[in-house]
C-alpha atoms as a PDB file:
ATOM      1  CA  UNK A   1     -14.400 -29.719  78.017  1.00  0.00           C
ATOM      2  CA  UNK A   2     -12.998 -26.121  77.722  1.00  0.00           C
ATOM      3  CA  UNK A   3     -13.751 -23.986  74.456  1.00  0.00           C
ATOM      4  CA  UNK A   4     -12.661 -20.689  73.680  1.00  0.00           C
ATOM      5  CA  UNK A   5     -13.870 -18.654  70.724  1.00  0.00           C
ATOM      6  CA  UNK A   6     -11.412 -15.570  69.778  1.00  0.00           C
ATOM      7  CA  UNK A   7     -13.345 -13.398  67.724  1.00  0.00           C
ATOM      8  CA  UNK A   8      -9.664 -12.284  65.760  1.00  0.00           C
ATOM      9  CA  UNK A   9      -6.299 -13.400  65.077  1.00  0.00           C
ATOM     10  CA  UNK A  10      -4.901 -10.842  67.945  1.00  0.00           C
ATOM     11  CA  UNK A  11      -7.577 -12.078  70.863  1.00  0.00           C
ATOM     12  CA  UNK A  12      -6.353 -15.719  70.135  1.00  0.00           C
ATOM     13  CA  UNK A  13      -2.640 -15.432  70.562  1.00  0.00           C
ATOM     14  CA  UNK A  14      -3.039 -13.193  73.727  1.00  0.00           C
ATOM     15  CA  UNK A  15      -5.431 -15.979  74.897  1.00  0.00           C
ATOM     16  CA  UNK A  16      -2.562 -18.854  73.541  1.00  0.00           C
ATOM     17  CA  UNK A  17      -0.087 -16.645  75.707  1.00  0.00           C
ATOM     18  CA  UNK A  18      -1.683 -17.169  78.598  1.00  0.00           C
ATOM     19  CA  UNK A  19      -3.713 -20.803  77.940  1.00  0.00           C
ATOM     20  CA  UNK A  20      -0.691 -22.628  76.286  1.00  0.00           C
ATOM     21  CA  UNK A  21      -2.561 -25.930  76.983  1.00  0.00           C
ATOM     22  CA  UNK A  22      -5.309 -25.220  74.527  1.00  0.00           C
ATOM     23  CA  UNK A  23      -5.619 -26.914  71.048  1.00  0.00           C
ATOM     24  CA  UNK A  24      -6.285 -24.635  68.120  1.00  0.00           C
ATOM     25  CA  UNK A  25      -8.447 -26.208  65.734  1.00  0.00           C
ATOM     26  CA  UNK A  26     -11.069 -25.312  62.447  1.00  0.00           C
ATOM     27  CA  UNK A  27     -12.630 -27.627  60.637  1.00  0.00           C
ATOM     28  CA  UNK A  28     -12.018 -30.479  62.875  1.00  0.00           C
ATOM     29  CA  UNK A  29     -11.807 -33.658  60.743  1.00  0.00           C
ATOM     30  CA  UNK A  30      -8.863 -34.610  62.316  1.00  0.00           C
ATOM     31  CA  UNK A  31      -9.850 -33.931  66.022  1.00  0.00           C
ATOM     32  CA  UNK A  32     -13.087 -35.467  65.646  1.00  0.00           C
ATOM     33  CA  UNK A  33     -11.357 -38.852  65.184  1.00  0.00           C
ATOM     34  CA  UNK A  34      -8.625 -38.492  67.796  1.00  0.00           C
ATOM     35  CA  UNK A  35     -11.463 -37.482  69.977  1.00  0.00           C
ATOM     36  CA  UNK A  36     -13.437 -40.886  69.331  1.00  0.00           C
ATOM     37  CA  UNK A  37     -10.187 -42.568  69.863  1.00  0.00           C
ATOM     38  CA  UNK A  38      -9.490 -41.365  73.285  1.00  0.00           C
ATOM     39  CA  UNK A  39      -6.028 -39.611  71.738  1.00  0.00           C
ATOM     40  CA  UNK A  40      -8.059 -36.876  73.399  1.00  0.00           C
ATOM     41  CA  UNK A  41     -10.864 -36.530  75.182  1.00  0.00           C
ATOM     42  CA  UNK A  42     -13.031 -33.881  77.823  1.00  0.00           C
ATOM     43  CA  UNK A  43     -10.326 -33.091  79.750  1.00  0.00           C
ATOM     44  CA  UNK A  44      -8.510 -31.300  76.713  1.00  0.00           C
ATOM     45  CA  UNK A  45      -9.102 -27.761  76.104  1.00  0.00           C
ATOM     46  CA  UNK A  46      -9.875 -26.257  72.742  1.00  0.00           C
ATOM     47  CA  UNK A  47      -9.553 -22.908  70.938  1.00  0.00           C
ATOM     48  CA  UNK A  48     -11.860 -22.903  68.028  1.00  0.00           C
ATOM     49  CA  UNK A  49     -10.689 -20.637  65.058  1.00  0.00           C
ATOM     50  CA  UNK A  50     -13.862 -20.567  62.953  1.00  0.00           C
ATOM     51  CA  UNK A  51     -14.479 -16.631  63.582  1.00  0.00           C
ATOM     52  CA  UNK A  52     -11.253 -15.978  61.900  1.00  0.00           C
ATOM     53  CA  UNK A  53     -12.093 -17.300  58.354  1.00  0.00           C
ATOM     54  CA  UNK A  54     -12.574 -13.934  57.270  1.00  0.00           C
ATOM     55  CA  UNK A  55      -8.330 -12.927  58.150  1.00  0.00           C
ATOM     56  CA  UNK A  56      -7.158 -16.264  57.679  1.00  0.00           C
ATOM     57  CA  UNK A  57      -8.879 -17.874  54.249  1.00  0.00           C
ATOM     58  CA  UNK A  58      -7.494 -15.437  51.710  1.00  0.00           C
ATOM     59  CA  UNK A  59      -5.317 -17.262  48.311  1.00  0.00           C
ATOM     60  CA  UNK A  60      -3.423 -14.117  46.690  1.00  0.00           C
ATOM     61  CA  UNK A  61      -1.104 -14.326  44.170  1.00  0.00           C
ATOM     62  CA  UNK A  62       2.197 -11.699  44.575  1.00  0.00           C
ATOM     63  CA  UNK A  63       4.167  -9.865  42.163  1.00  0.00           C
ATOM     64  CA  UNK A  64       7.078 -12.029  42.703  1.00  0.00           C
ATOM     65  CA  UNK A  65       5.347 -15.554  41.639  1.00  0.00           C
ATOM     66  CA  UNK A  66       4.409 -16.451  45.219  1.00  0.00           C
ATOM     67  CA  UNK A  67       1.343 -17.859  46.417  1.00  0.00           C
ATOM     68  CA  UNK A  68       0.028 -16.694  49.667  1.00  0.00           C
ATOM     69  CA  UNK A  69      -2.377 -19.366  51.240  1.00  0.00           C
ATOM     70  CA  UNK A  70      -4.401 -18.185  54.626  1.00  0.00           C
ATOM     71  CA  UNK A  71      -4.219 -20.916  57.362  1.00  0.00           C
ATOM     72  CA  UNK A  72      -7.831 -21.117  57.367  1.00  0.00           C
ATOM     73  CA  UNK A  73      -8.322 -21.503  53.628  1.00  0.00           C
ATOM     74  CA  UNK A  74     -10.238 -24.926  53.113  1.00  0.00           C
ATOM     75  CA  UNK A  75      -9.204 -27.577  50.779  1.00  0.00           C
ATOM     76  CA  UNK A  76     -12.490 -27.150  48.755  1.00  0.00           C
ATOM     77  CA  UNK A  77     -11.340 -23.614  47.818  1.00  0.00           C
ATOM     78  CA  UNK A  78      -7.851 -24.691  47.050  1.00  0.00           C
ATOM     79  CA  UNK A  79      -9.459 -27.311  44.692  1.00  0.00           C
ATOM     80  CA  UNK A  80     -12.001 -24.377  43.346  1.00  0.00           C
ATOM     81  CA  UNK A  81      -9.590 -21.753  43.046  1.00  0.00           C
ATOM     82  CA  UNK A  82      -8.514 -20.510  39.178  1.00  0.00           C
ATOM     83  CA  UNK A  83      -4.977 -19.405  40.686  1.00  0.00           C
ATOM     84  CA  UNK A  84      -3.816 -22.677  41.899  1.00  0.00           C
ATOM     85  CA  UNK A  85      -5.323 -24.668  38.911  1.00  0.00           C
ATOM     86  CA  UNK A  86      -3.446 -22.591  36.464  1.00  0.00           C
ATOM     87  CA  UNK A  87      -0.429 -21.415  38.130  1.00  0.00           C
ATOM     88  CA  UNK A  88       0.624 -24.533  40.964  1.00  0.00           C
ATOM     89  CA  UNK A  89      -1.322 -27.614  39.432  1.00  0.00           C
ATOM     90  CA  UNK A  90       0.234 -30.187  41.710  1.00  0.00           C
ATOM     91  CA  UNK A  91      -1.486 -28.494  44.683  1.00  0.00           C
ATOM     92  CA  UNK A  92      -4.472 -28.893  42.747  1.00  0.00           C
ATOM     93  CA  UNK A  93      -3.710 -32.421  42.041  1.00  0.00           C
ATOM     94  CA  UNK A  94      -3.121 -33.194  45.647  1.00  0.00           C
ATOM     95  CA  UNK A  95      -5.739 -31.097  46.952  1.00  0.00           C
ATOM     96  CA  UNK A  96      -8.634 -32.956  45.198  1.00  0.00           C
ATOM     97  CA  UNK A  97      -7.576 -36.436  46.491  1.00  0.00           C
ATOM     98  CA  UNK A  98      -7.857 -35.702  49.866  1.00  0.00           C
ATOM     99  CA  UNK A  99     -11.106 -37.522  51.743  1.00  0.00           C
ATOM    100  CA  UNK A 100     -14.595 -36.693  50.648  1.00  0.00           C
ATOM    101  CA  UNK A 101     -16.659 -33.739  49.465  1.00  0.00           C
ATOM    102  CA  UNK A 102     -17.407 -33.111  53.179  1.00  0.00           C
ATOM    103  CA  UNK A 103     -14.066 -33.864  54.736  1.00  0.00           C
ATOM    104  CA  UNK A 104     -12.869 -31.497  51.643  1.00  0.00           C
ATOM    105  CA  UNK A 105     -15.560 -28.148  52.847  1.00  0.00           C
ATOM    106  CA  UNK A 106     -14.496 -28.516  56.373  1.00  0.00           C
ATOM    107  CA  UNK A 107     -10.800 -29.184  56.314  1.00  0.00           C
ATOM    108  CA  UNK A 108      -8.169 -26.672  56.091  1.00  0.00           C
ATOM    109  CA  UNK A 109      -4.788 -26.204  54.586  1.00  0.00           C
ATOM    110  CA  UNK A 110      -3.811 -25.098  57.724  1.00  0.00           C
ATOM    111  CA  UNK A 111      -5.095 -28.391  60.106  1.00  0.00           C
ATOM    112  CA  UNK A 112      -3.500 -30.278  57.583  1.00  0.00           C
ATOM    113  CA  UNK A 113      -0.159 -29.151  58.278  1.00  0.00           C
ATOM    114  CA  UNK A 114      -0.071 -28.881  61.802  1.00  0.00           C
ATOM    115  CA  UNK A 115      -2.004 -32.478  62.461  1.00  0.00           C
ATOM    116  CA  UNK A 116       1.672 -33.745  61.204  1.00  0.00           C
ATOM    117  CA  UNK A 117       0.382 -36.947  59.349  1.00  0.00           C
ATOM    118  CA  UNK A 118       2.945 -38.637  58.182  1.00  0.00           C
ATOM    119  CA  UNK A 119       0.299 -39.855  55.289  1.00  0.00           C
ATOM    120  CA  UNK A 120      -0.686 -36.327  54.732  1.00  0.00           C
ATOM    121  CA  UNK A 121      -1.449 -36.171  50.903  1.00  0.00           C
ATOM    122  CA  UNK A 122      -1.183 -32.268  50.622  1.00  0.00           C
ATOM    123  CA  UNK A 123       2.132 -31.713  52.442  1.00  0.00           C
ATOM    124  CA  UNK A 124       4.188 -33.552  49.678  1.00  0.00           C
ATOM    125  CA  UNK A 125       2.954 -31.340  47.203  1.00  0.00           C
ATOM    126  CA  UNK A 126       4.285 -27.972  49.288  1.00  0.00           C
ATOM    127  CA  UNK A 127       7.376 -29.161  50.056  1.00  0.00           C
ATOM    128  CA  UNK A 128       8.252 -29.803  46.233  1.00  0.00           C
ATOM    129  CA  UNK A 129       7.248 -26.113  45.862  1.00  0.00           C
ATOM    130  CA  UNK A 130       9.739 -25.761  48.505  1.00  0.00           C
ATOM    131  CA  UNK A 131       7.050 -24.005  50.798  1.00  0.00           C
ATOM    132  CA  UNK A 132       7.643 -22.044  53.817  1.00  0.00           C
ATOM    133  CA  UNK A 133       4.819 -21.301  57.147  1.00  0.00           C
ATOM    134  CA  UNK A 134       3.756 -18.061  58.877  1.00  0.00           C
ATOM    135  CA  UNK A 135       3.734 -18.430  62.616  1.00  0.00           C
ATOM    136  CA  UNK A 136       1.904 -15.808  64.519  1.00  0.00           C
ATOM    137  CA  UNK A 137       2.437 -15.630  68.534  1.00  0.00           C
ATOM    138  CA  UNK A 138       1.403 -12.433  70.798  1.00  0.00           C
ATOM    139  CA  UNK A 139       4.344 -10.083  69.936  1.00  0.00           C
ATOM    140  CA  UNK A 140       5.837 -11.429  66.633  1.00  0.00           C
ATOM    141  CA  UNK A 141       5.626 -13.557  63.413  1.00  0.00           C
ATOM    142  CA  UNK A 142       8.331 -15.800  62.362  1.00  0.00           C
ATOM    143  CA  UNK A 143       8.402 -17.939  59.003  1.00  0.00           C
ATOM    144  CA  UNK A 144       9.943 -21.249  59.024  1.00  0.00           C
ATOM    145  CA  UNK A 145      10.763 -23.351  55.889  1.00  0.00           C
ATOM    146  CA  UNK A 146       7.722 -26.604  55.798  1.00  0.00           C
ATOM    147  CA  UNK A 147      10.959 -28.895  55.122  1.00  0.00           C
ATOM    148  CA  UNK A 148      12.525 -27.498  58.586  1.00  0.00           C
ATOM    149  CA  UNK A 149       8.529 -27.646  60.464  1.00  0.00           C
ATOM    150  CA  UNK A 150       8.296 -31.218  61.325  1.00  0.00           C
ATOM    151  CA  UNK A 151      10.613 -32.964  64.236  1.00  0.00           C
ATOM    152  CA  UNK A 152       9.261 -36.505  64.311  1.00  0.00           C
ATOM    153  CA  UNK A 153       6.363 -38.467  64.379  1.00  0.00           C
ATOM    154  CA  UNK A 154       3.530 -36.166  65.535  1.00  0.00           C
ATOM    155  CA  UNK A 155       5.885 -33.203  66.902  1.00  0.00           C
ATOM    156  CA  UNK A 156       6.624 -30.102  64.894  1.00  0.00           C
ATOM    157  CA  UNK A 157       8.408 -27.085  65.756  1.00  0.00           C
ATOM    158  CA  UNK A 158       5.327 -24.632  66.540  1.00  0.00           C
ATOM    159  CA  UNK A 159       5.076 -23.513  69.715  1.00  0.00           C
ATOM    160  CA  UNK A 160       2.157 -23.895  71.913  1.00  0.00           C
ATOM    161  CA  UNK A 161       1.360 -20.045  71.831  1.00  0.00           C
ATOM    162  CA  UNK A 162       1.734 -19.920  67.751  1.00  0.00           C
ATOM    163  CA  UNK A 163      -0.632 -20.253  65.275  1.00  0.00           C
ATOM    164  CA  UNK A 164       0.053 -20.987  61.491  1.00  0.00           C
ATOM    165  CA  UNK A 165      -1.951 -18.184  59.866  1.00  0.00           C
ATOM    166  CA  UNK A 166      -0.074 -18.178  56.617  1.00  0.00           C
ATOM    167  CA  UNK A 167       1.648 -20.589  54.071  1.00  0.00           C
ATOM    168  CA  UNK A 168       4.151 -19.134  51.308  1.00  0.00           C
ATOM    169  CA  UNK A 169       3.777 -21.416  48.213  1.00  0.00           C
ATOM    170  CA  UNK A 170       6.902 -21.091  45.776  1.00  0.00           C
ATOM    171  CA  UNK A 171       6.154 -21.204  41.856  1.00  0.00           C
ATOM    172  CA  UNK A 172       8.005 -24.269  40.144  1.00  0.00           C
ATOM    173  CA  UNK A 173       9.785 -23.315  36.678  1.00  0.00           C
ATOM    174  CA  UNK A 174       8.209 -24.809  32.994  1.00  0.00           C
ATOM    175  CA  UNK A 175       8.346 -28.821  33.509  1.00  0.00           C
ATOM    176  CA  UNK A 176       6.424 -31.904  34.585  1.00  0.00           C
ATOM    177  CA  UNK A 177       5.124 -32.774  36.955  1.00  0.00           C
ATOM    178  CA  UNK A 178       3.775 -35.945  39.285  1.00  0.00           C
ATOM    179  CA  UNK A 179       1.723 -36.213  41.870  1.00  0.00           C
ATOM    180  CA  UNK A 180       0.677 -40.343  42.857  1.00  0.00           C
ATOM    181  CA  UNK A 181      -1.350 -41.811  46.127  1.00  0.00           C
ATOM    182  CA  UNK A 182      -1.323 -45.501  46.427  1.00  0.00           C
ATOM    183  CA  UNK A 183      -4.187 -46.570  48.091  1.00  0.00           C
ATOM    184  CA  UNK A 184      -6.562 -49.701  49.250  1.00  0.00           C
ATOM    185  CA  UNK A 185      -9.317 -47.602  47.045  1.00  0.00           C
ATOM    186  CA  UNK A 186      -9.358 -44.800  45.162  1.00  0.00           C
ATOM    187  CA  UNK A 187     -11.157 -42.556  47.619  1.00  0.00           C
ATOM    188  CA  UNK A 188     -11.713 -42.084  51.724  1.00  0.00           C
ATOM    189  CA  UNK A 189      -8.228 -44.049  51.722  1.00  0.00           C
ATOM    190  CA  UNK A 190      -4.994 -43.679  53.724  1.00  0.00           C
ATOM    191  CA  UNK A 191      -2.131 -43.630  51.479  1.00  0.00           C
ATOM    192  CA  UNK A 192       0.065 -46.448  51.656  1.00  0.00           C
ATOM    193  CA  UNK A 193       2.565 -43.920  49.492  1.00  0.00           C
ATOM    194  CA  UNK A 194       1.954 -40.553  48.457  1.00  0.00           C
ATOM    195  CA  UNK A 195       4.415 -38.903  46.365  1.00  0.00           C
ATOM    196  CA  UNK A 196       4.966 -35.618  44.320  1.00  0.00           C
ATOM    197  CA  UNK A 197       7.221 -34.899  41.831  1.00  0.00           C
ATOM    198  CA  UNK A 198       8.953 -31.862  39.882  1.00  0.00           C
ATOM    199  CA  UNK A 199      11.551 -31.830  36.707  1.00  0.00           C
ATOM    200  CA  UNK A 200      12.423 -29.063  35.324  1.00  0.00           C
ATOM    201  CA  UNK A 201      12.022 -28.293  31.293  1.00  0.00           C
ATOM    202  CA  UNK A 202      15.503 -27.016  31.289  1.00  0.00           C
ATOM    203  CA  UNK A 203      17.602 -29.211  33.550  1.00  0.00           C
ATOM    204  CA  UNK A 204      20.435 -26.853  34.100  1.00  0.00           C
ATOM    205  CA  UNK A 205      17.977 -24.516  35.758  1.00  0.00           C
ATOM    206  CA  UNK A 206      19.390 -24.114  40.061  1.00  0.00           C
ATOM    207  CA  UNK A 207      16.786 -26.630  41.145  1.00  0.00           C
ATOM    208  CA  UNK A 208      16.427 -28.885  38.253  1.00  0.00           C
ATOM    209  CA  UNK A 209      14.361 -31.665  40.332  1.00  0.00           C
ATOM    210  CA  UNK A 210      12.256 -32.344  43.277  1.00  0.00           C
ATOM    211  CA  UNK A 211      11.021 -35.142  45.104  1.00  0.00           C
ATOM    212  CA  UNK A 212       8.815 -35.448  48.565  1.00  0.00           C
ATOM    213  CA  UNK A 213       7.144 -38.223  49.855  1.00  0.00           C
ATOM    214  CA  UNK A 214       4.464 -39.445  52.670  1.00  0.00           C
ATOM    215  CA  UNK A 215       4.120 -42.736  54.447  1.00  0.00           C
ATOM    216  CA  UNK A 216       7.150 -43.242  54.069  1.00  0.00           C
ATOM    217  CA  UNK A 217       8.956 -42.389  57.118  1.00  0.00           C
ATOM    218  CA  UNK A 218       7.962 -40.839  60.107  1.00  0.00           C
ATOM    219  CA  UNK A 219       7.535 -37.166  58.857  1.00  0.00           C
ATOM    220  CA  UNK A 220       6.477 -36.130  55.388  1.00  0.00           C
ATOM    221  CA  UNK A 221       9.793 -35.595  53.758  1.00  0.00           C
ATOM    222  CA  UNK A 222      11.679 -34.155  50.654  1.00  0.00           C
ATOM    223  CA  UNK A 223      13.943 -36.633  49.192  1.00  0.00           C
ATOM    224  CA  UNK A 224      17.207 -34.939  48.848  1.00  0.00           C
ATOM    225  CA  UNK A 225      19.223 -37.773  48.224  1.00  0.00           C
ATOM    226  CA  UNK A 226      17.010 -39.060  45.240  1.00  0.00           C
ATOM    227  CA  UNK A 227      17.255 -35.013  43.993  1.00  0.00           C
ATOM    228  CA  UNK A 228      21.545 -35.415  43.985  1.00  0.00           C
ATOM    229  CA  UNK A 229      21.269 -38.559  42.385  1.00  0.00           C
ATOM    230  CA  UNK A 230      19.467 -37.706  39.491  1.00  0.00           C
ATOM    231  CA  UNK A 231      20.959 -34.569  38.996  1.00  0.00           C
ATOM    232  CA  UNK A 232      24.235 -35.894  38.710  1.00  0.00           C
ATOM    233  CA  UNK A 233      22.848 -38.084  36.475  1.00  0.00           C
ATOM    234  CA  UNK A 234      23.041 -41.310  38.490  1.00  0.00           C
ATOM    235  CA  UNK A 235      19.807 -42.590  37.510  1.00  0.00           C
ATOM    236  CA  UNK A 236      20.249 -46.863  37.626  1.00  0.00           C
ATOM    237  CA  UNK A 237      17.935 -48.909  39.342  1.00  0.00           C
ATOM    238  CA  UNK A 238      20.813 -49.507  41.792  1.00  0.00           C
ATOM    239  CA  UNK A 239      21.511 -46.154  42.047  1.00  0.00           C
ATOM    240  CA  UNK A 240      18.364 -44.617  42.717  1.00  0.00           C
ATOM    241  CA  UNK A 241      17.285 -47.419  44.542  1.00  0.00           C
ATOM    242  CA  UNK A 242      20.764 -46.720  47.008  1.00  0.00           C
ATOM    243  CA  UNK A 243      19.723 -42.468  47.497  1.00  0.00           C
ATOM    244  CA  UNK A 244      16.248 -43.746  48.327  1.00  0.00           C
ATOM    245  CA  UNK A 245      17.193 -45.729  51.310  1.00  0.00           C
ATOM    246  CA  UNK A 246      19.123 -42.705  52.564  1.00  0.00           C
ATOM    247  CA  UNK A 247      16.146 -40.525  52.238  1.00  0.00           C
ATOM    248  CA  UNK A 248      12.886 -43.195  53.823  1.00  0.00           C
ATOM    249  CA  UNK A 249      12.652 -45.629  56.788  1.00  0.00           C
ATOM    250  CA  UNK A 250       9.045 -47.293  55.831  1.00  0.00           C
ATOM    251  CA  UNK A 251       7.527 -49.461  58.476  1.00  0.00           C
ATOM    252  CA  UNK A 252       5.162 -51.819  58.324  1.00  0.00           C
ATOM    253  CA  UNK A 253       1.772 -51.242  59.536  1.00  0.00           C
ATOM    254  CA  UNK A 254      -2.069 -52.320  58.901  1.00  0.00           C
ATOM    255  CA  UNK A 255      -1.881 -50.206  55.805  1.00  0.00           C
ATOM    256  CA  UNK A 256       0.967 -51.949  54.066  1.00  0.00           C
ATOM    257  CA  UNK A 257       4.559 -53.025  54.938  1.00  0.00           C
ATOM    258  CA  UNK A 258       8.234 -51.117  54.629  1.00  0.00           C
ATOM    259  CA  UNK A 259       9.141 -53.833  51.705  1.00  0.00           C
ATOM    260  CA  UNK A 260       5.888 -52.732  49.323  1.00  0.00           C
ATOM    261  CA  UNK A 261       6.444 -49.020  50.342  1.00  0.00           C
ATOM    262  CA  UNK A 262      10.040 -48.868  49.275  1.00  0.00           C
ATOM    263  CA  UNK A 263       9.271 -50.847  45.774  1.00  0.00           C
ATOM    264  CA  UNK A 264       6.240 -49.232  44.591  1.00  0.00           C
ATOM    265  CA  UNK A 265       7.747 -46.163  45.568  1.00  0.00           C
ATOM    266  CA  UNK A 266      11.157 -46.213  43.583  1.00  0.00           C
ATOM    267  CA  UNK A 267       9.013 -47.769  40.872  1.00  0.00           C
ATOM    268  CA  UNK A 268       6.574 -44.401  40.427  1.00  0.00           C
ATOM    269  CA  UNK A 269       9.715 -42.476  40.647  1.00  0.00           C
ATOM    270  CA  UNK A 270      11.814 -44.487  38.116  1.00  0.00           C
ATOM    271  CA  UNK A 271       8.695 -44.353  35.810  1.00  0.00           C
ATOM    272  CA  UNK A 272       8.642 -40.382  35.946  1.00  0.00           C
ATOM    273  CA  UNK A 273      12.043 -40.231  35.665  1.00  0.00           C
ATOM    274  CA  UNK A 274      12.221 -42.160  32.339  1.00  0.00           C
ATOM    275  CA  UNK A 275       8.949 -40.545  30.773  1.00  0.00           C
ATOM    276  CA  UNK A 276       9.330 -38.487  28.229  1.00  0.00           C
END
């Protein structure tokens, strides 16, 4: 097994320019188990990113609302931070239910993302704040919207000399919000659903409503169908039931099956809908 350990940001894109066969990773608690799986194995190579915690972990809050999230940032301190807790609650909400204490100091906001879970409980969350990703290569950084990041199942649109180093959190307007992870158990679990929610206080604000979903197809998704039918007011069972189907393909797995996926699903969404 090959490791390389940049000591900055710039020595490990050079390196990624030239190695583009080497896996970045941080915290590792999702390569450890792909590792013991044989998903990867010795013959991999590996760039390790833990010297650049000190460029990469930062949480800064702009002038213009935005919240600026290093790659490298781990979940703990999004869960610990004051900014998030006041200002973007439903990262905080999604933040804390992700795996245990220890999975929670070692994992990053960053390995998150680019592992491309489908079940990913965090990734709902940013793409109701309509998030976008910083993508550093060698000779330039690009941003990309989160909704446009993922392909399909396990393939995203990063290249293999890029790193994410930064993630661009939008502020939501005055309103409530929902964030839900169905479960076998409350903690260490898989989601059989995850789901975040947004509606607005005003509802004749430009984005009135926001849905996104995990588990629930093969990519963590917003659900823009749902988001025109409720806007426009078309809020049956029927109806949202109808915009759903356009937005998921479930499957059925160990965890749970497409059937149970697509009811409990339209159920926590009708019951946020309704709640007032």
């Amino acid at each position: 097994m090959k490791v390389f350990i940049p000591k900055s940001l710039q020595e490990a894109v050079s390196f990624l320019k030239e190695n583009q066969n080497f896996i970045p990773f941080a915290g590792g608690t999702d390569l450890m188990p792909l590792l013991a799986k044989g998903v990867l194995s010795k013959k991999n190579s590996f760039i390790d990113l833990n010297n650049l915690t000190e460029e990469l972990s930062f949480i800064n809050l702009q002038e213009d609302g935005n919240l600026w999230i290093g790659s490298l940032a781990t979940i703990r301190k999004l869960c610990e931070n004051h900014i998030i807790a006041e200002h973007f609650p439903l990262i905080a909400a999604s933040a804390i239910n992700i795996g245990s204490v220890q999975i929670r100091n070692l994992a990053t906001i960053g390995g998150n993302i680019a592992n491309a879970s489908p079940a990913a409980d965090l990734i709902p969350a940013l793409l109701v704040h309509d998030s976008s990703l910083i993508l550093t290569s060698d000779k330039k950084t690009r941003q990309i919207d989160l909704k446009d990041y993922y392909v399909s199942y396990k393939r995203t649109s990063r290249k293999p000399y890029e790193l994410i180093t930064g993630i661009i959190v939008k502020p939501l307007e005055q309103g409530r919000i929902l964030f839900r992870k169905i479960g076998n158990r409350k903690n260490l679990s898989l989601s059989k659903i995850v789901v975040s929610s947004y509606i607005a206080k005003e509802f004749e604000t430009k984005d009135p409503c926001r849905f996104a979903a995990g588990s629930v197809k093969e990519i963590p998704a917003r659900l823009f169908n749902l988001e025109e039918s409720v806007i426009n007011r078309r809020i049956s069972e029927s109806e949202l039931r109808n915009a759903l189907l356009r937005d998921i393909s479930p499957i059925n797995d160990v965890r749970s099956t497409c059937i149970y996926r697509t009811e409990v699903l339209l159920r926590v969404i009708r019951k946020f809908i309704e709640w007032k």
